[in-house]
C-alpha atoms as a PDB file:
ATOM      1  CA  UNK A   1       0.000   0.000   0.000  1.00  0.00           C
ATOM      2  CA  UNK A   2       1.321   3.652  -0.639  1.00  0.00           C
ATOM      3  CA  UNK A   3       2.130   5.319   2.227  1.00  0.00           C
ATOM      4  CA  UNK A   4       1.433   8.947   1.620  1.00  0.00           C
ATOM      5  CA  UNK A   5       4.459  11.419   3.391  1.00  0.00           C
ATOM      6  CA  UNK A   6       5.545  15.047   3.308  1.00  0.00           C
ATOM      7  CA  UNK A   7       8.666  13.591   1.777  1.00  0.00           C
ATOM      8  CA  UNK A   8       6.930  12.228  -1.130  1.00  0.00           C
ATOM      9  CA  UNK A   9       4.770  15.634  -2.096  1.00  0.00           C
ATOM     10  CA  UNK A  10       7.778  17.468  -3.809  1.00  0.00           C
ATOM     11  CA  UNK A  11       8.184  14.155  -5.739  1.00  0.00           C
ATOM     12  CA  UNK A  12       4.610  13.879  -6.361  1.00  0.00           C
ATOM     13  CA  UNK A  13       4.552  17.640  -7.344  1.00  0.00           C
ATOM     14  CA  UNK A  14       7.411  17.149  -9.918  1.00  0.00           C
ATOM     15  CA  UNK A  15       5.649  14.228 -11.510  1.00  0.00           C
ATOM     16  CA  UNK A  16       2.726  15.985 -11.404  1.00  0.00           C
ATOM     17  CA  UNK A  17       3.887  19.526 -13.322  1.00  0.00           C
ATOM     18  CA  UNK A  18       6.045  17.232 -15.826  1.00  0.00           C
ATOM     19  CA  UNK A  19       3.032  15.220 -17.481  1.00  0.00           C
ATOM     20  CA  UNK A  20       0.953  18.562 -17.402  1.00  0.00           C
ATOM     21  CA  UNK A  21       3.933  19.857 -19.207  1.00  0.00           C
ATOM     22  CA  UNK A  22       3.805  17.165 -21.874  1.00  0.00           C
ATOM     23  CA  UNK A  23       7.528  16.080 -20.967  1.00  0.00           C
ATOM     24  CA  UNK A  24       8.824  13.115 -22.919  1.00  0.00           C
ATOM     25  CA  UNK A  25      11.940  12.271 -21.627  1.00  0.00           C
ATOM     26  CA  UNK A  26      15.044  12.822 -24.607  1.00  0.00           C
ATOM     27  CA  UNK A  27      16.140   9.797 -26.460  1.00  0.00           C
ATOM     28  CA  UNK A  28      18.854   8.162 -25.820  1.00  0.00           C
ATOM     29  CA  UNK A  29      22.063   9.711 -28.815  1.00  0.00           C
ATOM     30  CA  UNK A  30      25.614   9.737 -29.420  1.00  0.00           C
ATOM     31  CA  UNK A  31      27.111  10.465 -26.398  1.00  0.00           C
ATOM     32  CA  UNK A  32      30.372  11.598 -28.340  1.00  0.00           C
ATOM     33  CA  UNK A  33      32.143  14.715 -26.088  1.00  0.00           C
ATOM     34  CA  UNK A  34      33.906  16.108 -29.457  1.00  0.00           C
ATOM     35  CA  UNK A  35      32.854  16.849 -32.946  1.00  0.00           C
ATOM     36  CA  UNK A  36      35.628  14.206 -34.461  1.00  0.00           C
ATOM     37  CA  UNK A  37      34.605  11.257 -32.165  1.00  0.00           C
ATOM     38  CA  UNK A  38      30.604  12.245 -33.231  1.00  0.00           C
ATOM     39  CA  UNK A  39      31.224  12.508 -36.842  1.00  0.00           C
ATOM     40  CA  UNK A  40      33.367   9.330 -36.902  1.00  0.00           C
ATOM     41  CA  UNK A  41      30.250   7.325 -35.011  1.00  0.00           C
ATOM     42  CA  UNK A  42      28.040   8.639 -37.970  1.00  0.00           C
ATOM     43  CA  UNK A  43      30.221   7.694 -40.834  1.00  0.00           C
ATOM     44  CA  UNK A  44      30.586   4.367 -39.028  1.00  0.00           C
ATOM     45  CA  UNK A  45      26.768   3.933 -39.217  1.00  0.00           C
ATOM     46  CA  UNK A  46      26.837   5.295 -43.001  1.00  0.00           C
ATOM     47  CA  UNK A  47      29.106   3.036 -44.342  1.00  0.00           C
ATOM     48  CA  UNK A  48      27.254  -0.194 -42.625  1.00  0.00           C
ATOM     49  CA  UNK A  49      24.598   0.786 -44.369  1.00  0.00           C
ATOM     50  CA  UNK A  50      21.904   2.257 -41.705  1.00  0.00           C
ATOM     51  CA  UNK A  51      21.266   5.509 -43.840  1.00  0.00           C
ATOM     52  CA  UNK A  52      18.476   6.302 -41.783  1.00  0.00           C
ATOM     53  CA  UNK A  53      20.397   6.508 -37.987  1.00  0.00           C
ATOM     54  CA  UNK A  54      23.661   7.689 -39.452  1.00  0.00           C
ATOM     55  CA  UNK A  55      21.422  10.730 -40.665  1.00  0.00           C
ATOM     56  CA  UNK A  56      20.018  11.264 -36.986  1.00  0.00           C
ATOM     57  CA  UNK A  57      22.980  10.870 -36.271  1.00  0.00           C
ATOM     58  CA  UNK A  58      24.698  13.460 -38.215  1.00  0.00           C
ATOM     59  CA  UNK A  59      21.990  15.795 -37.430  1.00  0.00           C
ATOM     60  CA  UNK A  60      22.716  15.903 -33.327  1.00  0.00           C
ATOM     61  CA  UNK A  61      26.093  16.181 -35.199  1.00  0.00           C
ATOM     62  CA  UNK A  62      25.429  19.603 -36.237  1.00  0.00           C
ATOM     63  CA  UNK A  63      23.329  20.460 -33.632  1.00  0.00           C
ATOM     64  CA  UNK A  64      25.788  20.414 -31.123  1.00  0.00           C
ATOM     65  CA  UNK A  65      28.514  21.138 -32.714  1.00  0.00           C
ATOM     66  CA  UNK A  66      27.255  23.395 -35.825  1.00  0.00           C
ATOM     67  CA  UNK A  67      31.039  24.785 -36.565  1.00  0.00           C
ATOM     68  CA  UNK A  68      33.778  23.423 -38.219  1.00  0.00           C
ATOM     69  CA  UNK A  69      34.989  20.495 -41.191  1.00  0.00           C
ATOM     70  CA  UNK A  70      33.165  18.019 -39.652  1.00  0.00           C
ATOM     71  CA  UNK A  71      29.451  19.905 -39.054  1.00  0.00           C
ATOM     72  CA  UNK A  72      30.150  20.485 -42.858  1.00  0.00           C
ATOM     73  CA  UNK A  73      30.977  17.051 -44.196  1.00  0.00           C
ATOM     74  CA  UNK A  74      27.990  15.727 -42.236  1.00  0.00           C
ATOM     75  CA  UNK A  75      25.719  17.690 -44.564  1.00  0.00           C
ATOM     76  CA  UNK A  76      27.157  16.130 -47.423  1.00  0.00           C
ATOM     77  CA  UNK A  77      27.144  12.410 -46.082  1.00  0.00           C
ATOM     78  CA  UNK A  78      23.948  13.308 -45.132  1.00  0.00           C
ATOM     79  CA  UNK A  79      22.958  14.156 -48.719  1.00  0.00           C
ATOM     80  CA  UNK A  80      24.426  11.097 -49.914  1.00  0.00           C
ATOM     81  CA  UNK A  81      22.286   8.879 -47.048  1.00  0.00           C
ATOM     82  CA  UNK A  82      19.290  10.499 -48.583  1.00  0.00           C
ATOM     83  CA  UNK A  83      20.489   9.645 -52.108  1.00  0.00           C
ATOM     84  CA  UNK A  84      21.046   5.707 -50.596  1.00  0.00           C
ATOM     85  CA  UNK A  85      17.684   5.936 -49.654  1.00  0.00           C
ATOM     86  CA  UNK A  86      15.960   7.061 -53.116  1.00  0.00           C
ATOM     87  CA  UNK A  87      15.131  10.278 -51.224  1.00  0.00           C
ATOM     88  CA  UNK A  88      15.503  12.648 -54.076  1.00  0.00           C
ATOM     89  CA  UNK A  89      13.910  15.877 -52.946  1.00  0.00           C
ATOM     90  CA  UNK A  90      15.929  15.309 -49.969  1.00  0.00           C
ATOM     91  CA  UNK A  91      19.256  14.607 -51.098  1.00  0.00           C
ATOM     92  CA  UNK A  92      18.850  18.012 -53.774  1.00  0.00           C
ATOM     93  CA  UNK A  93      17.644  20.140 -51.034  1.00  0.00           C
ATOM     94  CA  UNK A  94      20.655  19.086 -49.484  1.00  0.00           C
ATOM     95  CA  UNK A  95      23.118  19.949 -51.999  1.00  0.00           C
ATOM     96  CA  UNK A  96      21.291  23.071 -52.632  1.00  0.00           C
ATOM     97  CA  UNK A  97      21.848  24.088 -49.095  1.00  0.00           C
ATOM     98  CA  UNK A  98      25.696  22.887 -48.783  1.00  0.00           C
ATOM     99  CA  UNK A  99      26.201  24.590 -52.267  1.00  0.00           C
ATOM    100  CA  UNK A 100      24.512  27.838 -50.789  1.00  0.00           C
ATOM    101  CA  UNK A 101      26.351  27.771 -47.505  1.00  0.00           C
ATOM    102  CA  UNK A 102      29.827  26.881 -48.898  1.00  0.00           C
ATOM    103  CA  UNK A 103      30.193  28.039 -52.223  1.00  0.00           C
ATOM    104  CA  UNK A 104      34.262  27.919 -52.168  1.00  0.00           C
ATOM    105  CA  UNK A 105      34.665  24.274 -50.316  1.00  0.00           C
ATOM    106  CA  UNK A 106      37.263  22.432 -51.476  1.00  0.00           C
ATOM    107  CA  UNK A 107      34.110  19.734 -52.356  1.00  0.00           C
ATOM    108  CA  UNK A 108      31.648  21.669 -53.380  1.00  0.00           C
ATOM    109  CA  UNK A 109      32.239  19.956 -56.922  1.00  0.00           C
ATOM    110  CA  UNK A 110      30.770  16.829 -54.983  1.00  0.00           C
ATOM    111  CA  UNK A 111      27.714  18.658 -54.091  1.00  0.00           C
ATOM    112  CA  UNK A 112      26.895  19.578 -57.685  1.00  0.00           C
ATOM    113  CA  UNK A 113      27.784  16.000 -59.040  1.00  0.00           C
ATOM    114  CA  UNK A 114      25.216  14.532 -56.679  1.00  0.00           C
ATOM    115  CA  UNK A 115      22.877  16.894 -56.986  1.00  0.00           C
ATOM    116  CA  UNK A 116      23.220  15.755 -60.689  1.00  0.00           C
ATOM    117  CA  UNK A 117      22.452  12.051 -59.697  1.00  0.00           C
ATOM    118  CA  UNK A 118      19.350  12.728 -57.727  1.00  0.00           C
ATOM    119  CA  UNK A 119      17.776  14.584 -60.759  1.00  0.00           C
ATOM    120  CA  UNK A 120      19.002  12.066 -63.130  1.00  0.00           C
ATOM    121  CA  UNK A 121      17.188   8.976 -61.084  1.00  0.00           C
ATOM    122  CA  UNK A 122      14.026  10.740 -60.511  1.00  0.00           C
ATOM    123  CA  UNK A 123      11.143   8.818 -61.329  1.00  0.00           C
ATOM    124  CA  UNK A 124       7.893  10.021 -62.883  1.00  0.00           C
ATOM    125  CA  UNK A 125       6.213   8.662 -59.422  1.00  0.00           C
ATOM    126  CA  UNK A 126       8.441   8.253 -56.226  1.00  0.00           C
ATOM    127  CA  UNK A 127       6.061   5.738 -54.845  1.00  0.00           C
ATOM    128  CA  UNK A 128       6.808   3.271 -57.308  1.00  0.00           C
ATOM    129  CA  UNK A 129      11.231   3.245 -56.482  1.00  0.00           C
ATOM    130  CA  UNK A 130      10.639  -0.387 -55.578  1.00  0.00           C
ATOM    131  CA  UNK A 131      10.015  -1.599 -59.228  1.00  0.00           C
ATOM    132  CA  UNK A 132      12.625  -2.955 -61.391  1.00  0.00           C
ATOM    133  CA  UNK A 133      14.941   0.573 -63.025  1.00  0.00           C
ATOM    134  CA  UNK A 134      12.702   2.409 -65.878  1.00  0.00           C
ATOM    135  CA  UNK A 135      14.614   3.347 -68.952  1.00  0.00           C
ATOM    136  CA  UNK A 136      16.126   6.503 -68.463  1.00  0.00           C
ATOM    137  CA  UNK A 137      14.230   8.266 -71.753  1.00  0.00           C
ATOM    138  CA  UNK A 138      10.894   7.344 -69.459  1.00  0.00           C
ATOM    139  CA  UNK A 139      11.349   8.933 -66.620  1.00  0.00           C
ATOM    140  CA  UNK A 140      10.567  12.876 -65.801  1.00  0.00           C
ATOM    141  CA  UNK A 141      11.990  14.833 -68.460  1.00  0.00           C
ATOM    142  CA  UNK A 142      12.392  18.097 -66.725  1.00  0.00           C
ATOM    143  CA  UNK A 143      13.904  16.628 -64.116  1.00  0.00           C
ATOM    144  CA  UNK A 144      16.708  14.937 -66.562  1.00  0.00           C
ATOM    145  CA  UNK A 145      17.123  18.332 -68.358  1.00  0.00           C
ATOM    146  CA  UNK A 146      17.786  19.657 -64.700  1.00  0.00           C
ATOM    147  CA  UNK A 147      19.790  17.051 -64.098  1.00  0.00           C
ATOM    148  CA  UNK A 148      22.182  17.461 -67.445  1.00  0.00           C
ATOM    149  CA  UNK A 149      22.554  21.360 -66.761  1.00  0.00           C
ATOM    150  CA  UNK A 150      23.890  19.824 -62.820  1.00  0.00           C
ATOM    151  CA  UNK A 151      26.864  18.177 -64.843  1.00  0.00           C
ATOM    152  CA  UNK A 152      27.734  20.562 -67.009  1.00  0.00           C
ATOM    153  CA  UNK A 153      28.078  22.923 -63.962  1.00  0.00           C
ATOM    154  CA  UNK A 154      30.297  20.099 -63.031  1.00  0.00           C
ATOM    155  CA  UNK A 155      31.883  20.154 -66.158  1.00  0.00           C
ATOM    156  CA  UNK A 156      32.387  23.811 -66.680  1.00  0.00           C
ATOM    157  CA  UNK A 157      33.287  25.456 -63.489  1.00  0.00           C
ATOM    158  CA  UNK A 158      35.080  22.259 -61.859  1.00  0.00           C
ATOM    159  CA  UNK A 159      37.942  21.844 -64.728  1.00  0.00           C
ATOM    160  CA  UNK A 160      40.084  19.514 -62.135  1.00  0.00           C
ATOM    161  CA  UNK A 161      37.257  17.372 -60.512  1.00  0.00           C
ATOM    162  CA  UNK A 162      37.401  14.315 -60.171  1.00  0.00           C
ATOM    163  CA  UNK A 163      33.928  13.648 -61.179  1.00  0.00           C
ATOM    164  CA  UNK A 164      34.434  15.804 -64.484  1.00  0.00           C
ATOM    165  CA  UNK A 165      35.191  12.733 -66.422  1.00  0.00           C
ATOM    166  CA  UNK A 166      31.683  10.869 -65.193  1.00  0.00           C
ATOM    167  CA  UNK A 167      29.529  13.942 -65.328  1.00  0.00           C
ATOM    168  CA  UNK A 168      30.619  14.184 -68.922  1.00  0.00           C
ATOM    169  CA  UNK A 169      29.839  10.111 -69.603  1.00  0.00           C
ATOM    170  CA  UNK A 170      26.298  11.240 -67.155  1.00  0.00           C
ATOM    171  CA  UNK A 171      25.711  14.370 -69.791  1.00  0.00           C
ATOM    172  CA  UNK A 172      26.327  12.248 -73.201  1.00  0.00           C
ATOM    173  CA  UNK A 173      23.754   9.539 -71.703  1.00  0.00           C
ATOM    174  CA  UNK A 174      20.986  12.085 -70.800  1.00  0.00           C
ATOM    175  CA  UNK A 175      21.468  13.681 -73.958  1.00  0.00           C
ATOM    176  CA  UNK A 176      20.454  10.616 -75.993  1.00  0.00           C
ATOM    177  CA  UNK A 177      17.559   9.518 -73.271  1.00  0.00           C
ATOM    178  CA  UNK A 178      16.248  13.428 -73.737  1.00  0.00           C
ATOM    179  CA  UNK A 179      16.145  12.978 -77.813  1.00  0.00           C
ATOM    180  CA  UNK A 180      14.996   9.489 -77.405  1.00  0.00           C
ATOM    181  CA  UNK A 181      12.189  11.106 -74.940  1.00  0.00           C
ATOM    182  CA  UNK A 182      11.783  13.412 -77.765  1.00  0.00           C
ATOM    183  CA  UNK A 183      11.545  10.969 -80.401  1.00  0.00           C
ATOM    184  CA  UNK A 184       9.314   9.021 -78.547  1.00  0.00           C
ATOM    185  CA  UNK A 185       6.645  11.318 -78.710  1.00  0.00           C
ATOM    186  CA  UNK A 186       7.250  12.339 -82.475  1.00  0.00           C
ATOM    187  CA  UNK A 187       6.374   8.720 -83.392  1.00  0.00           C
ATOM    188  CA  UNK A 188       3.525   8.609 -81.264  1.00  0.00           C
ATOM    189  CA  UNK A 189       2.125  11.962 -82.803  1.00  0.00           C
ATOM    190  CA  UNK A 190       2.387  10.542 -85.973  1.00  0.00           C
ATOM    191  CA  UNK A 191       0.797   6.845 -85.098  1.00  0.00           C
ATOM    192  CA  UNK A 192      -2.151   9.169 -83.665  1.00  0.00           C
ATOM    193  CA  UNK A 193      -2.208  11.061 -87.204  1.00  0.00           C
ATOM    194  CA  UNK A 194      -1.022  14.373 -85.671  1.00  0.00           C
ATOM    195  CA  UNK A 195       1.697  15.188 -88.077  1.00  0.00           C
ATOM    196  CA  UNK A 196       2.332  18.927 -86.809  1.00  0.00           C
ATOM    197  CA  UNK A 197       2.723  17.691 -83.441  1.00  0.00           C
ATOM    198  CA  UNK A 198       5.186  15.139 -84.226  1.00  0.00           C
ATOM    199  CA  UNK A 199       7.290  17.865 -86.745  1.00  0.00           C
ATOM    200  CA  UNK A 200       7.160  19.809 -83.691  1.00  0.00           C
ATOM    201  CA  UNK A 201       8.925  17.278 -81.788  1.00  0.00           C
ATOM    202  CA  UNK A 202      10.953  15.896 -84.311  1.00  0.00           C
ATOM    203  CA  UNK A 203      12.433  19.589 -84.399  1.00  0.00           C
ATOM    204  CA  UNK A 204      13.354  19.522 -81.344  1.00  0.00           C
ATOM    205  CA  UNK A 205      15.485  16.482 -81.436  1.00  0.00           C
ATOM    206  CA  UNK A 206      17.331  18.129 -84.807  1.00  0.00           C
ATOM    207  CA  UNK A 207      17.477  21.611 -83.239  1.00  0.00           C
ATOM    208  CA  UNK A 208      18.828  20.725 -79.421  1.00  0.00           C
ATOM    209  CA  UNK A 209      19.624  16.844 -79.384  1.00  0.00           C
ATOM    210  CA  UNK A 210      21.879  17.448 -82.557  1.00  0.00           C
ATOM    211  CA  UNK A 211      24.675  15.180 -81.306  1.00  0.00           C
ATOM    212  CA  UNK A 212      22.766  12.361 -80.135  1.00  0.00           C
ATOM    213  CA  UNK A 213      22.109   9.393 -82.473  1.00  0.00           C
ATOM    214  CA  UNK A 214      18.406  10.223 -82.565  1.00  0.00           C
ATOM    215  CA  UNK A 215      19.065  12.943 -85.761  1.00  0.00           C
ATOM    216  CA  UNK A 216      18.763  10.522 -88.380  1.00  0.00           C
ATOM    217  CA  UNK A 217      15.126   8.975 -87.579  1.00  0.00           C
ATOM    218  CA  UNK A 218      14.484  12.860 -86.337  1.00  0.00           C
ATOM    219  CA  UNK A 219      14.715  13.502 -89.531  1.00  0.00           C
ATOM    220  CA  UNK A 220      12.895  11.074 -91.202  1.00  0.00           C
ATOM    221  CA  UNK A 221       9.834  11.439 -88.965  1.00  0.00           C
ATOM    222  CA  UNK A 222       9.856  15.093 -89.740  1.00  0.00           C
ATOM    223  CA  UNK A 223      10.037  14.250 -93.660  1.00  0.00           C
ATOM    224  CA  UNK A 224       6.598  11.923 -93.144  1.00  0.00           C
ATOM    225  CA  UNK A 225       5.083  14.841 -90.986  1.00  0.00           C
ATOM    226  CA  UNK A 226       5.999  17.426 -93.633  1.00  0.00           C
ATOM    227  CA  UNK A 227       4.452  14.718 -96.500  1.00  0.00           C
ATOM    228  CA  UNK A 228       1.125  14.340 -94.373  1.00  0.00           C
ATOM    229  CA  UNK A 229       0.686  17.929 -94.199  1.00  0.00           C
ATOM    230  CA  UNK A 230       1.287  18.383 -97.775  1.00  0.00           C
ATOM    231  CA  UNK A 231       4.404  20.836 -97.478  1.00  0.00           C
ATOM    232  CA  UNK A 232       6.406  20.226-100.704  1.00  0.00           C
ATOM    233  CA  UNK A 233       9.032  22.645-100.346  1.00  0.00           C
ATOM    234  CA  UNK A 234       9.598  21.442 -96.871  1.00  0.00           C
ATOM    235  CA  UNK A 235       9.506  17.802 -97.534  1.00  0.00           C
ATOM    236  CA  UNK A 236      12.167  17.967 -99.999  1.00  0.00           C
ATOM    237  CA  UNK A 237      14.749  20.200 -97.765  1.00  0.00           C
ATOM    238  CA  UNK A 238      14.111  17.931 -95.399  1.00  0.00           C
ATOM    239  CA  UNK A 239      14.785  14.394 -97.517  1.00  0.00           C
ATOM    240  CA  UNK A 240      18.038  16.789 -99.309  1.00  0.00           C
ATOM    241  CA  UNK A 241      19.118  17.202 -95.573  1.00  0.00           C
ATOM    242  CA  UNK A 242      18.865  13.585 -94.526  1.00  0.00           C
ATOM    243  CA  UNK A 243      20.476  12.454 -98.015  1.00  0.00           C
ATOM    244  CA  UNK A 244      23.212  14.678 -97.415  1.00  0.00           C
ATOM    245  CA  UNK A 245      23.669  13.467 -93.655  1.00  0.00           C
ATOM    246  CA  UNK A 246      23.322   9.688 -93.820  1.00  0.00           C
ATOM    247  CA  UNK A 247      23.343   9.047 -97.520  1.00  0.00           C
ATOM    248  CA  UNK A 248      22.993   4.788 -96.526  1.00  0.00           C
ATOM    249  CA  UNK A 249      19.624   5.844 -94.213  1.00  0.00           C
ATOM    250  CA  UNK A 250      17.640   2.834 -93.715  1.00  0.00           C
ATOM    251  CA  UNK A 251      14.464   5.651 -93.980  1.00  0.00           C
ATOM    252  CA  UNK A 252      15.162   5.936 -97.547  1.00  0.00           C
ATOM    253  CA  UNK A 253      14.898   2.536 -98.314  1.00  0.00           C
ATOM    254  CA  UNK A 254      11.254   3.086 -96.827  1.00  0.00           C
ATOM    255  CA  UNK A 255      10.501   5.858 -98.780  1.00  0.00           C
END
C-alpha cells in the first residue's frame, strides 16, 4: 500500500507539473564529447549501411557542434544517405543548401555532381522506387534536363574534378535519353495522325539533341510529318538534308 508522506509531495509535485507539461523524456544519442569522435560514429553507421540513424545521427552532429569540417561534411554524407535511400527531394535540397552555404569548399564539386544524380534517377512517381529501373528516356523529363545542366556545372566550373570525367559520360547519356524522350513522342504523334505535333517534336530532337544518335530517324519522322501535311518545299529540304547526312539511311529505303 502507498504510504502517503511530506517527503513524497515534492516528488509527487514534480511528476505531477512534468506530465501537465507534456515532458517526454530525450532519447537516448551519441554520447560523443567532441565533434571528431561524433562525426566518426556517424560515418561508421553510413558506411554499414543504416542511412536512416547515421542521418540522426549526423543531425545531433550539427546540432551540437554546428562549426567546423566536420558539421560540414555531415551535410554532405547526409545528402548522400538520402540519395542511398531514393530520397531525391531530400538529397537536392541538401546539396542546394551545402552549395549555398559553402560556395568555395574544397568539395563543393561533390555537391553539384550529386545533386546531378538525384535529378538524373528521378522517377515520374516516387512511390513506385521499388520496381525494377525504368529506362532513363521514361522517366521525368524536366527533371533529366535539370539534371544534365547539374553536370555541365560540373563540367564547366570544376575543370580539375574528379567527377568531371563521369559527369561528362552522365551528360552524353541524358542527352540521348532526352532525344529518345523526344523521339518518342514524335512517333507517337504521328501513329495518332497528328503530323504537326510530331514535326514539332521531331524539331526539337534536330534543333537541341543534334549530337545524339536520334538525328537521323528525327529527320525522317519530320520528312513523313511534312508529307502528311502536304508541305512540298519542306519535304524535300528535309529528304536533301537527310540524303546529305546519312546518304545509306535505312528511312530511304522506306521511302
Amino acid at each position: 500500500m502507498f504510504m502517503f508522506t511530506l517527503r513524497s509531495v515534492p516528488v509527487i509535485f514534480a511528476l505531477c507539473f512534468l506530465a501537465a507539461c507534456g515532458y517526454t523524456p530525450p532519447k537516448p544519442g551519441s554520447t560523443a564529447k567532441d565533434p571528431q569522435s561524433a562525426y566518426a560514429e556517424a560515418k561508421e553507421l553510413l558506411d554499414a549501411g543504416s542511412y536512416e540513424s547515421a542521418i540522426a545521427t549526423y543531425e545531433q552532429l550539427e546540432a551540437r557542434f554546428p562549426y567546423g569540417k566536420h558539421a560540414q561534411q555531415a551535410q554532405l554524407d547526409t545528402a548522400y544517405a538520402h540519395y542511398r535511400l531514393h530520397e531525391t527531394e531530400a538529397t537536392i535540397a541538401d546539396c542546394d543548401r551545402f552549395i549555398r552555404l559553402y560556395p568555395s569548399h574544397p568539395n563543393v564539386d561533390y555537391a553539384y555532381y550529386l545533386k546531378g544524380l538525384a535529378y538524373e534517377n528521378t522517377k515520374v512517381d516516387e512511390w513506385f522506387n521499388f520496381l525494377p529501373q525504368q529506362p532513363l528516356s521514361d522517366r521525368d523529363a524536366t527533371a533529366m534536363s535539370r539534371a544534365f545542366e547539374t553536370f555541365k556545372q560540373v563540367v564547366t566550373r570544376f575543370p580539375d574534378s574528379r567527377y568531371q570525367e563521369d559527369a561528362r559520360a552522365h551528360m552524353q547519356t541524358l542527352l540521348e535519353a532526352l532525344a529518345t524522350h523526344e523521339l518518342n513522342a514524335a512517333r507517337y504523334y504521328l501513329k495518332r495522325r497528328a503530323p504537326l505535333a510530331a514535326a514539332n517534336r521531331a524539331q526539337v530532337v534536330i534543333v537541341k539533341y543534334s549530337n545524339s544518335s536520334a538525328t537521323e530517324e528525327a529527320l525522317a519522322l519530320l520528312l513523313q510529318s511534312y508529307q502528311a501535311l502536304k508541305l512540298e518545299t519542306l519535304s524535300k529540304d528535309t529528304e536533301r538534308v537527310l540524303r546529305q547526312n546519312y546518304p545509306q539511311s535505312r528511312f530511304l529505303a522506306q521511302k
